[in-house]
Protein backbone atom coordinates (compact mmCIF):
# COMPACT_ATOMS: atom_id res chain seq x y z
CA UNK A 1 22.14 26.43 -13.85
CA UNK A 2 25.17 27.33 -12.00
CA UNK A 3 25.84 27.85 -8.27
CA UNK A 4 23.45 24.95 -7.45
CA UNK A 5 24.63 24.34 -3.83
CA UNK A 6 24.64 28.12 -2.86
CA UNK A 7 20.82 28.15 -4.38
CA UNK A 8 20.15 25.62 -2.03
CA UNK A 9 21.54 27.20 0.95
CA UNK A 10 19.69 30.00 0.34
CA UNK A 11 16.17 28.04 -0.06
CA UNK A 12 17.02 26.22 3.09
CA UNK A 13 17.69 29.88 5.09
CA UNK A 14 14.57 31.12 3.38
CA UNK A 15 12.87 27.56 5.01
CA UNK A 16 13.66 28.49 8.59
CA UNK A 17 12.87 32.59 8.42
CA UNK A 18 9.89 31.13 7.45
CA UNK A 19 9.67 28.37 10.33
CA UNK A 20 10.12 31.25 12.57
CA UNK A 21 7.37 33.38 11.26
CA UNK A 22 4.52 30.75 10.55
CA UNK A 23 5.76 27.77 12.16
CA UNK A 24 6.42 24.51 10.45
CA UNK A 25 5.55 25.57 7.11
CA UNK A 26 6.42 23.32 4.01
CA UNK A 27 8.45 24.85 1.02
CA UNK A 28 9.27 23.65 -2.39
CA UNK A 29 11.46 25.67 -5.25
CA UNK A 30 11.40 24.97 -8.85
CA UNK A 31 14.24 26.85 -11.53
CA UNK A 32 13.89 26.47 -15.06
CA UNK A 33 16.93 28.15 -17.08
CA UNK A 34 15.69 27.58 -20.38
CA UNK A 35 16.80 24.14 -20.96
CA UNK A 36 15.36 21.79 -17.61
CA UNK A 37 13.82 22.00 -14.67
CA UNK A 38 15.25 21.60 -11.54
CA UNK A 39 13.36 20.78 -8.04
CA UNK A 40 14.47 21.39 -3.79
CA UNK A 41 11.44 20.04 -2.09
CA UNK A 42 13.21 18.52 0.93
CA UNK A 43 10.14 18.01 2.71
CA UNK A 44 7.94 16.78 -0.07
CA UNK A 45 5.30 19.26 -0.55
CA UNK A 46 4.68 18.51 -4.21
CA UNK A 47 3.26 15.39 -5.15
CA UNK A 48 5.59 14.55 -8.54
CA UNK A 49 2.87 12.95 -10.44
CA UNK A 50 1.21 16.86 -10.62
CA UNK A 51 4.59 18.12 -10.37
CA UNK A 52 6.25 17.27 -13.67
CA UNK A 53 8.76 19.21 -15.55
CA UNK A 54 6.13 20.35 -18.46
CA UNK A 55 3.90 21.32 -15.79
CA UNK A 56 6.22 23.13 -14.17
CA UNK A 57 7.73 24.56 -17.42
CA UNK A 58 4.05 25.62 -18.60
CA UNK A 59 4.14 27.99 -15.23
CA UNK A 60 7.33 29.37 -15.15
CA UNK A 61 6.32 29.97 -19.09
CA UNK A 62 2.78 32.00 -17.78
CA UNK A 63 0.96 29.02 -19.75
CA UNK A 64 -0.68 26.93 -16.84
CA UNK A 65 -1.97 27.93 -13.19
CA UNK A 66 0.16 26.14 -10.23
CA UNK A 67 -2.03 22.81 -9.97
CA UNK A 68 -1.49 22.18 -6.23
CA UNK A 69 -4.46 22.64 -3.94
CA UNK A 70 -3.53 24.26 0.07
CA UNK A 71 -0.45 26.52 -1.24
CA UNK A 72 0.95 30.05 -2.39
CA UNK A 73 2.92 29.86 -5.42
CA UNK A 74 5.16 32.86 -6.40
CA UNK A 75 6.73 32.69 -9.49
CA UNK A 76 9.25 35.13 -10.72
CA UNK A 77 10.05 35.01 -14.53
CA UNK A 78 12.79 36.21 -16.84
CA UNK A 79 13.61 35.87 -20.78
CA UNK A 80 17.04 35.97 -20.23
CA UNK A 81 18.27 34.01 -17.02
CA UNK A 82 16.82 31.25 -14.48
CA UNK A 83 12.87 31.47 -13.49
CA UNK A 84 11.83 30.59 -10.22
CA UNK A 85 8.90 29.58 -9.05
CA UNK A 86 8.11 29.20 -5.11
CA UNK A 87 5.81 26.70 -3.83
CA UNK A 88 4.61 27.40 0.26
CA UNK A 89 2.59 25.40 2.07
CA UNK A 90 -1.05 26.80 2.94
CA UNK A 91 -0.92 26.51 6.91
CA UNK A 92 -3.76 27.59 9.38
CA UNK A 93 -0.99 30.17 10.48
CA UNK A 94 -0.69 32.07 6.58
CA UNK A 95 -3.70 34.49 7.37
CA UNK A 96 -1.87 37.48 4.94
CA UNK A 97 -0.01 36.31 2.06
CA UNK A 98 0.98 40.13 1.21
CA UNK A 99 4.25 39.75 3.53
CA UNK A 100 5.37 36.09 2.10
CA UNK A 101 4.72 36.88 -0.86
CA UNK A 102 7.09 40.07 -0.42
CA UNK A 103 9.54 37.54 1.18
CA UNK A 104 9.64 35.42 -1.80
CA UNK A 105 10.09 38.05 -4.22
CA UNK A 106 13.22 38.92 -2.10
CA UNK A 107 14.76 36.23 -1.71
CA UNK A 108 14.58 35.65 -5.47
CA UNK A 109 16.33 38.57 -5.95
CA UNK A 110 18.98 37.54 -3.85
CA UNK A 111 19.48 34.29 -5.75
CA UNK A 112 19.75 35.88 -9.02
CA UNK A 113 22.30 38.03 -7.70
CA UNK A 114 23.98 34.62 -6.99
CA UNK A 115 23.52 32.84 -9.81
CA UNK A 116 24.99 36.01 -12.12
CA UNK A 117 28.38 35.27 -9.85
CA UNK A 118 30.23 32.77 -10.62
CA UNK A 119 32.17 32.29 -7.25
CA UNK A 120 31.12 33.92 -3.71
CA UNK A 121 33.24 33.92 -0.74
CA UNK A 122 32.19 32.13 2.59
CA UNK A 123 31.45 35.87 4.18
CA UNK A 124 29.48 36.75 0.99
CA UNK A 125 27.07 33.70 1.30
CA UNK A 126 26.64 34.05 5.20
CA UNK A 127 25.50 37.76 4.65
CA UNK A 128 22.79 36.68 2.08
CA UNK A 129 21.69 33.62 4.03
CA UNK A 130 21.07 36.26 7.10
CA UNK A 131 19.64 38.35 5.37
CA UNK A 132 16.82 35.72 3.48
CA UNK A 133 16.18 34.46 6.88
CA UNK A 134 15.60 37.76 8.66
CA UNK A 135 13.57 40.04 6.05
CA UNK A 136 10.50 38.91 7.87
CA UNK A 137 10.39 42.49 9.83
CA UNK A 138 11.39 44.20 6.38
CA UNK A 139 8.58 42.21 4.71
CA UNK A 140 6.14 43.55 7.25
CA UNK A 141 7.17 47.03 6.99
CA UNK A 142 6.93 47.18 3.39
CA UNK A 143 3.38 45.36 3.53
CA UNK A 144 2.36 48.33 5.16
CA UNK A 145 3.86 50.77 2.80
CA UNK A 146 0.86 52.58 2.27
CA UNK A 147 -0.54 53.16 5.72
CA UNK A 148 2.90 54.03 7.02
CA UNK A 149 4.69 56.21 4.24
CA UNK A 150 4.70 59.72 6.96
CA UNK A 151 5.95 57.48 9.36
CA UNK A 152 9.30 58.39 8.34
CA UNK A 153 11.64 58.84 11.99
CA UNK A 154 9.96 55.80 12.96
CA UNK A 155 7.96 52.56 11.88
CA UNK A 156 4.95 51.39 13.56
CA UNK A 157 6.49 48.25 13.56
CA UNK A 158 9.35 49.12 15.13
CA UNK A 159 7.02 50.74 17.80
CA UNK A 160 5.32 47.67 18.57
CA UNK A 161 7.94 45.38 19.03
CA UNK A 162 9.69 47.74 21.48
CA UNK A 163 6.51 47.73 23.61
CA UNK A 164 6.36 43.62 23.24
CA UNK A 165 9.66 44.20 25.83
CA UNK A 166 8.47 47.17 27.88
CA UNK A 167 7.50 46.06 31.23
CA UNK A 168 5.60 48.66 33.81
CA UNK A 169 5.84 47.79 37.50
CA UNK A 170 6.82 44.02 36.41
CA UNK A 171 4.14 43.58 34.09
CA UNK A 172 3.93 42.94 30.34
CA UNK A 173 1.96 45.31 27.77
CA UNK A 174 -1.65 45.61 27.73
CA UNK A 175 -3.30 48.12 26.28
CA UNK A 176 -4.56 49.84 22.26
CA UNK A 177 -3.02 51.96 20.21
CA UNK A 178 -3.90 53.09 17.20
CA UNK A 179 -0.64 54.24 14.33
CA UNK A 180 -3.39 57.10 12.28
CA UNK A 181 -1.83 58.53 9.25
CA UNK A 182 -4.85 60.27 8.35
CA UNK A 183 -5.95 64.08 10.13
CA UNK A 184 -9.03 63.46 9.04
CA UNK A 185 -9.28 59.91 10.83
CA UNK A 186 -7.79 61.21 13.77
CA UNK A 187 -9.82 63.76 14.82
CA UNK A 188 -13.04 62.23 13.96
CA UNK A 189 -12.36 59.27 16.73
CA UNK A 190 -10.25 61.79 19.14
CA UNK A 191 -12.38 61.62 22.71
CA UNK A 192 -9.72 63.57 24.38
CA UNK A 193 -6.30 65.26 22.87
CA UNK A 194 -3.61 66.31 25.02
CA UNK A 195 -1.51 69.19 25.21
CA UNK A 196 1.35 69.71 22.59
CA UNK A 197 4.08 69.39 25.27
CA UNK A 198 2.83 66.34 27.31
CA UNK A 199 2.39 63.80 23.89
CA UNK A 200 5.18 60.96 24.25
CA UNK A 201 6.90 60.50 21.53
CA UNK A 202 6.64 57.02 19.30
CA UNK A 203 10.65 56.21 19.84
CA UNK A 204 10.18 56.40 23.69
CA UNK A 205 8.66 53.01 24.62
CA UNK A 206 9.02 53.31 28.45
CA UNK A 207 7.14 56.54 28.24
CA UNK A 208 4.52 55.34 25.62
CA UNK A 209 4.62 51.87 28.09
CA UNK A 210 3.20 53.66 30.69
CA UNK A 211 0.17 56.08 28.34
CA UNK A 212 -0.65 52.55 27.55
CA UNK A 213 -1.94 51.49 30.89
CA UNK A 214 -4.62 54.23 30.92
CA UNK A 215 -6.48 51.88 28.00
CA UNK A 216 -5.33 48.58 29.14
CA UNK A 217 -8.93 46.06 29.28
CA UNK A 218 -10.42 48.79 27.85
CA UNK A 219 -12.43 50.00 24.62
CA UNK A 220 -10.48 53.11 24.66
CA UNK A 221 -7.45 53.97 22.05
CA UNK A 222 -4.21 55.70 22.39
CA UNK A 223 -4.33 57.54 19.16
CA UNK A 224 -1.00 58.55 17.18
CA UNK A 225 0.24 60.80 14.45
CA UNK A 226 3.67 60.26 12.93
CA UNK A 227 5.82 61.43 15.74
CA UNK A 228 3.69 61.09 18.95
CA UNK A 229 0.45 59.70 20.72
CA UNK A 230 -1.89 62.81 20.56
CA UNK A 231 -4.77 61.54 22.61
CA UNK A 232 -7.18 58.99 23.54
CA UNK A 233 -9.89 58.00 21.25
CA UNK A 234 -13.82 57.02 21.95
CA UNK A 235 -15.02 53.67 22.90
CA UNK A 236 -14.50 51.21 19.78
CA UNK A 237 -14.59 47.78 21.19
CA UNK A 238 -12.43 45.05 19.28
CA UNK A 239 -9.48 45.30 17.38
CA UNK A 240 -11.59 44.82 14.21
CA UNK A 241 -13.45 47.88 14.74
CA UNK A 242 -10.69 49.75 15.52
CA UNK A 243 -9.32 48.75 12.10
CA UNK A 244 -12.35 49.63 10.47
CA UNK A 245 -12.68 52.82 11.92
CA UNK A 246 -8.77 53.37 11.17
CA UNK A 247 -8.60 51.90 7.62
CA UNK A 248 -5.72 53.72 6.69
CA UNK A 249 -3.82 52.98 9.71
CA UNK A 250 -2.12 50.17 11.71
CA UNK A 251 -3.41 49.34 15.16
CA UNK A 252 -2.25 46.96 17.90
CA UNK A 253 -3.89 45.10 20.63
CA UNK A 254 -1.41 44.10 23.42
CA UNK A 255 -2.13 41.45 26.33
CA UNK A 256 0.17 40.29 28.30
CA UNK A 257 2.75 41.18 25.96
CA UNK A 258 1.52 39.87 23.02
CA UNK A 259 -0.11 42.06 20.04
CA UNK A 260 -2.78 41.29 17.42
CA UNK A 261 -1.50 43.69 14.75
CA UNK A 262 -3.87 44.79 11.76
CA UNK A 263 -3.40 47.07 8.82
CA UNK A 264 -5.89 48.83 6.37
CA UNK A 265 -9.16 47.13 8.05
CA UNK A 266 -7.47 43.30 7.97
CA UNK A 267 -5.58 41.01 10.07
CA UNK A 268 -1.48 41.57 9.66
CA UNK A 269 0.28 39.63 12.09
CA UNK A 270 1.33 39.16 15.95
CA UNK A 271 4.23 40.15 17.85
CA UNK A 272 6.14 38.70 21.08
CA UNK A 273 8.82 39.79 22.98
CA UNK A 274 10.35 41.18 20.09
CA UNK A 275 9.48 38.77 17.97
CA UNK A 276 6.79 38.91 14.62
CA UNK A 277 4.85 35.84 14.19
CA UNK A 278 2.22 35.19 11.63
CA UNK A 279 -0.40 33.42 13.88
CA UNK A 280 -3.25 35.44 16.10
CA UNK A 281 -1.91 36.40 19.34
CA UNK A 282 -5.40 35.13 20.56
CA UNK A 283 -5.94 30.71 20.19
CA UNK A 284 -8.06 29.93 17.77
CA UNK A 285 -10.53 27.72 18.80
CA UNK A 286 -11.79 26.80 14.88
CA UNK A 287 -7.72 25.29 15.00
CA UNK A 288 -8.40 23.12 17.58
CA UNK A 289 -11.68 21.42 16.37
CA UNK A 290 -10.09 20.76 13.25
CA UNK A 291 -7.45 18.46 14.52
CA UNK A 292 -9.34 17.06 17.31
CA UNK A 293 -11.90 16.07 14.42
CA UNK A 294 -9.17 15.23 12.23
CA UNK A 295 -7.32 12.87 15.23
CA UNK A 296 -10.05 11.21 16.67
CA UNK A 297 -13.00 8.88 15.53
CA UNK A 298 -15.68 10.28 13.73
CA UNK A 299 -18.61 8.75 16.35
CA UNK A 300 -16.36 10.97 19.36
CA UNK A 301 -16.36 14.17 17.15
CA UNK A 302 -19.86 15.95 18.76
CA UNK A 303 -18.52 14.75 22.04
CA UNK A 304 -15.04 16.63 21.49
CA UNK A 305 -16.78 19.08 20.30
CA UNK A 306 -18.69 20.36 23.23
CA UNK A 307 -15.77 19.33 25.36
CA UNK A 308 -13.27 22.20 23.62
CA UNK A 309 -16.66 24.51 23.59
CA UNK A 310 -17.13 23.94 27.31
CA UNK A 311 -13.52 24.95 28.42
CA UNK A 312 -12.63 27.65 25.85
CA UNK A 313 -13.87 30.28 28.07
CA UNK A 314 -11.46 29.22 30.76
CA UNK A 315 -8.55 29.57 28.01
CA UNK A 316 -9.58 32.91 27.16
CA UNK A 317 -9.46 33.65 30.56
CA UNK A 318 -5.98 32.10 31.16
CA UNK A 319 -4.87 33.94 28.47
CA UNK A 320 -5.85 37.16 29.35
CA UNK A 321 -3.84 36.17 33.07
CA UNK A 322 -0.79 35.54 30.75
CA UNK A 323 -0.14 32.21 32.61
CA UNK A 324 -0.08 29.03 30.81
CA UNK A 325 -1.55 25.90 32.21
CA UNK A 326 -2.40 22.30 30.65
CA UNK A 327 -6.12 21.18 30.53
CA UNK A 328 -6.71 17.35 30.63
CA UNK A 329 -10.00 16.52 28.35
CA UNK A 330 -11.57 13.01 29.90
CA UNK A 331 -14.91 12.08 27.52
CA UNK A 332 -14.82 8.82 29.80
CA UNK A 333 -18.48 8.18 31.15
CA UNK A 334 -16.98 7.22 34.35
CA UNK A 335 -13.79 9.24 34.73
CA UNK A 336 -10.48 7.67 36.46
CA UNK A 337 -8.86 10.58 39.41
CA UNK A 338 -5.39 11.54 38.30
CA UNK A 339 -2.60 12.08 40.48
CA UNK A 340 -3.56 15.29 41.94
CA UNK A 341 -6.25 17.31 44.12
CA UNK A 342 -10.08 17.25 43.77
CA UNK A 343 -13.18 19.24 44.77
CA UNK A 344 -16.42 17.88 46.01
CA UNK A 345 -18.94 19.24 43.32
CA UNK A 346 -17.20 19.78 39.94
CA UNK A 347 -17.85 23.06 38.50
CA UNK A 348 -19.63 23.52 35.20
CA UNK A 349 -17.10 25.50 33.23
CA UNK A 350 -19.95 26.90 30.98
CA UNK A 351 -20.97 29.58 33.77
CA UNK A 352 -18.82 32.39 33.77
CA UNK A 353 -17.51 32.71 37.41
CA UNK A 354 -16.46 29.29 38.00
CA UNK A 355 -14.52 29.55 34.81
CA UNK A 356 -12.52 32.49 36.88
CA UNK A 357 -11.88 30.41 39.75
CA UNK A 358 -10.83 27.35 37.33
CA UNK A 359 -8.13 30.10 35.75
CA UNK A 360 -7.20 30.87 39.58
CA UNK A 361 -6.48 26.78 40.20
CA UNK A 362 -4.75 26.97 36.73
CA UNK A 363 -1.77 28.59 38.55
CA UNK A 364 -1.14 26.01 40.44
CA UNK A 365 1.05 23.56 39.49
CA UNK A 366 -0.35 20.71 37.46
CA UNK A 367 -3.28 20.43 35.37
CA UNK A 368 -7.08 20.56 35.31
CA UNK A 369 -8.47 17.38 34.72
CA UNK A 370 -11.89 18.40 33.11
CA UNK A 371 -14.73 15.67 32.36
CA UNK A 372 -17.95 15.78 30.01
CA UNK A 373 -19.31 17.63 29.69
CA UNK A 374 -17.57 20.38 31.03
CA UNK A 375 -17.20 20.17 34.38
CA UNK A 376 -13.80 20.52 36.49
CA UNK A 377 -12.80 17.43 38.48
CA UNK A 378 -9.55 18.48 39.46
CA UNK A 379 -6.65 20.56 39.54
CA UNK A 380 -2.54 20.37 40.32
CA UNK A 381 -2.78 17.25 38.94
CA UNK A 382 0.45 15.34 37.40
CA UNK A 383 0.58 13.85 33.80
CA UNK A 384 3.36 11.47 34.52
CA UNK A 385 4.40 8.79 32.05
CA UNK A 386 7.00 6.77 30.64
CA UNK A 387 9.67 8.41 28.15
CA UNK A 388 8.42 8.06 24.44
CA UNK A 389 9.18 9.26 20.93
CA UNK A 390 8.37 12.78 20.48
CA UNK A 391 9.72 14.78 23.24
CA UNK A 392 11.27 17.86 22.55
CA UNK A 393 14.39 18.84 25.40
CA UNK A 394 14.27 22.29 23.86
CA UNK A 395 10.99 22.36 25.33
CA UNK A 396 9.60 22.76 28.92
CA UNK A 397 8.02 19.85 30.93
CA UNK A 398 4.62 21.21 30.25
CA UNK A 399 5.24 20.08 26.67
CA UNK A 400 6.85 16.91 27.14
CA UNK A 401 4.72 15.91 30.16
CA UNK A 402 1.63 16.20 27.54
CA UNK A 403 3.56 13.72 25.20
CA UNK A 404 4.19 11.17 27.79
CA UNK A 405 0.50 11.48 29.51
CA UNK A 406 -1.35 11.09 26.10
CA UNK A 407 0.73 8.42 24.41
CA UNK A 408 0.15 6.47 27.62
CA UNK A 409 -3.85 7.86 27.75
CA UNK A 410 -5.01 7.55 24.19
CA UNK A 411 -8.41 7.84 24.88
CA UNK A 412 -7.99 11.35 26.68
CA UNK A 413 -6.45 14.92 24.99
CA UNK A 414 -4.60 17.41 26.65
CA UNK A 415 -4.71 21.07 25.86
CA UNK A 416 -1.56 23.60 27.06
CA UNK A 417 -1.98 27.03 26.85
CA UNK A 418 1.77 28.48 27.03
CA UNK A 419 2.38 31.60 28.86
CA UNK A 420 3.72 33.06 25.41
CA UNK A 421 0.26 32.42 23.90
CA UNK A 422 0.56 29.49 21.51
CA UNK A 423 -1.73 26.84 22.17
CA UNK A 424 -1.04 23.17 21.97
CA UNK A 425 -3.39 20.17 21.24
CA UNK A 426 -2.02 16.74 22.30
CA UNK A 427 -3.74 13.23 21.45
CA UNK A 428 -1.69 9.96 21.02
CA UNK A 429 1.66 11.52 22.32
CA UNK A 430 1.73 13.77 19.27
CA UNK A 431 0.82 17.23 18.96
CA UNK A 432 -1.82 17.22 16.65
CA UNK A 433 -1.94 21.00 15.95
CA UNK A 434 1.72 21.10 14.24
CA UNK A 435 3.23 19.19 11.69
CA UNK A 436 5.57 16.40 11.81
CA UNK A 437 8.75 17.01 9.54
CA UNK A 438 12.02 18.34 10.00
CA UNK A 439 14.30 20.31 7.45
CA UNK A 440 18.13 19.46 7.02
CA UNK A 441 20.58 21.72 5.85
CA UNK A 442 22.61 19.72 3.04
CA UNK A 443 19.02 18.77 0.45
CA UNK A 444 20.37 18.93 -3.45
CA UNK A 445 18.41 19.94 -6.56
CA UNK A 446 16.79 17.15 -8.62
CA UNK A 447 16.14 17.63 -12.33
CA UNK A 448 12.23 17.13 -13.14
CA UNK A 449 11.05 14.50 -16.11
């Protein structure tokens, strides 16, 4: 196998496109050229026992399925030069494997371009690493190929993440709109059409920003052809009726900014201030109660439990405010008063107005100290601590506060909601909702046994 070095630079650029898109997201790649087998797997994903080079060998060769459990393997196979075979991690985030796998296939492509040349120049192997680790977008698009093909002066895609940066008045995007390819479709959801000369066209996001507040919190649709937004649809309430009464279409939900994108009836991916990201734009609560359950003794897991059932209402409705805010989860029978301000009666966060008035405290600085089993104690309180393994300077004191509070509270958990949607689960001083690796540029190919 030639150009070993430059096949690992590309892998590595592939690694952090993909970082970007799912979030810390294990990869492994395995070449056979006919003779061995060769392994990057800087981050151990593959367990080497499973992982031998006649196992390997017997999939590259179409022999044997891919033996690991929890991951996507892509394998792209050729008589006459190297065969590759991509191993990706299975994270909560990977809810559509059609635009990895797409990814994948690319960047192969790219590295048997590089393997057929025998020496590249510095600019050469800077345009292909850009180019691995931005086809994300390019992935999307052609994912949608089929529900987008008269889209041709401008992608839905494209569309979308120009409205993730409109603002109207100040405020972020909120609001539906539906990307119809199908007449037929259209006007059997159409509740009102407007007049040829007053339909905004797709490429004009401040216009189309402000259409979009006429359906924002609302089960109403802006409804589009392949040029402009033609009208407003009839109630359909939920993004995943919208795609099922769209199927050949792609429709977005924007809150605050952020947009739940689906395609062809199923979940695509999310956008952000420009940005595409694999994960729901909305938490997902089933994430959570995994690695609490995962984190924490077995005899405490009913009690988490109906803790992080008791306050996701108040997330949802911080979320739909746009603001992020930290949540302090005390299962203590006799709860210790953090630094901060309290009320006289807590409020059970199970009834639905006192879960508004806990998102109003939420804007205040500090957090909500909440207590079994569901009831808020407190608010603007301060998670202070000492300075521990863990924090992240890239990241903003709501983060690292978190770190500090739990390491020094084990017996408590702290849930941030970010104001760019992701959520956060702390417990121990780690958070226990991402991974713990890192990947270095520099990792070599090993040869299999």
């Amino acid at each position: 196998m030639q150009n070993q070095n430059s096949i690992c630079e590309l892998a590595f650029a592939l690694s952090t496109g993909l970082f970007r898109y799912l979030g810390p997201t294990r990869l492994a790649l395995f070449v056979g050229d006919g003779h061995a087998v060769f392994s990057y797997d800087p981050t151990t994903l593959c367990d080497r026992s499973i992982c031998t080079a006649d196992i390997v060998q017997s999939c590259l060769d179409d022999r044997a399925e891919w033996p690991c459990a929890g991951q996507l393997a892509v394998i792209d196979r050729s008589t006459t030069g190297i065969s590759l075979l991509w191993a990706v991690e299975r994270s909560p985030a990977l809810l559509n494997i059609n635009p990895i796998t797409l990814w994948l296939e690319y960047a192969s492509d790219v590295i048997r371009t590089v393997e057929r040349k025998p020496s590249l120049s510095q600019r050469e192997m800077f345009a292909h690493r850009e180019a691995i680790a931005s086809f994300g977008t390019a992935a999307i698009k052609s994912a949608t190929e089929l529900e987008t093909r008269d889209f041709r002066r401008i992608h839905p895609i494209d569309v979308i993440l120009s409205l993730s940066l409109a603002y109207e008045e100040g405020k972020k995007c909120s609001g539906n709109i539906a990307f119809v390819q199908s007449e037929r479709d259209r006007n059997d959801h159409l509740a009102m059409e407007f007049g040829v000369e007053s339909r905004p066209l797709l490429h004009s996001a401040k216009h189309l920003r402000k259409y979009l507040t006429s359906v924002e919190r609302s089960p109403y649709w802006l409804v589009s052809d392949a040029e402009r937004v033609i009208g407003v649809s009839r109630a359909i309430d939920g993004i995943e009726a919208a795609g099922r009464a769209f199927p050949r279409s792609v429709v977005a939900q924007f809150t605050g900014g952020r947009a739940e994108i689906w395609c062809g009836g199923s979940y695509l991916c999310s956008a952000f201030e420009g940005q595409l990201m694999s994960r729901r734009a909305t938490p997902q609560k089933e994430a959570v109660l995994g690695a609490v359950k995962a984190n924490t003794p077995s005899k405490q897991s009913p009690v988490w439990e109906e803790m992080v059932n008791a306050v996701w209402p108040l997330i949802a409705f911080i979320y739909k405010e746009s603001a992020g805010c930290s949540l302090v989860l005390d299962i203590a029978e006799v709860t210790k008063r953090i630094s901060g301000e309290y009320i006289e009666d807590p409020l059970a966060l199970d009834e639905e107005a006192n879960a508004v008035i806990a998102s109003r405290m939420a804007k205040i600085d500090g957090a909500l100290h909440i207590g079994r089993p569901g009831l808020l104690l407190g608010f603007a309180c301060l998670l202070d601590g000492a300075r521990v393994e863990g924090e992240d300077r890239s990241r903003g004191a709501r983060f690292n506060s978190a770190v500090r509070f739990t390491a020094a509270h084990k017996d408590k958990i702290v849930l941030t909601v970010s104001s760019d949607g992701p959520i956060s689960c702390f417990h121990g001083g780690k958070n226990i909702l991402r991974q713990s690796f890192s990947i270095e540029p520099g990792a070599a190919f090993t040869l299999l046994s």
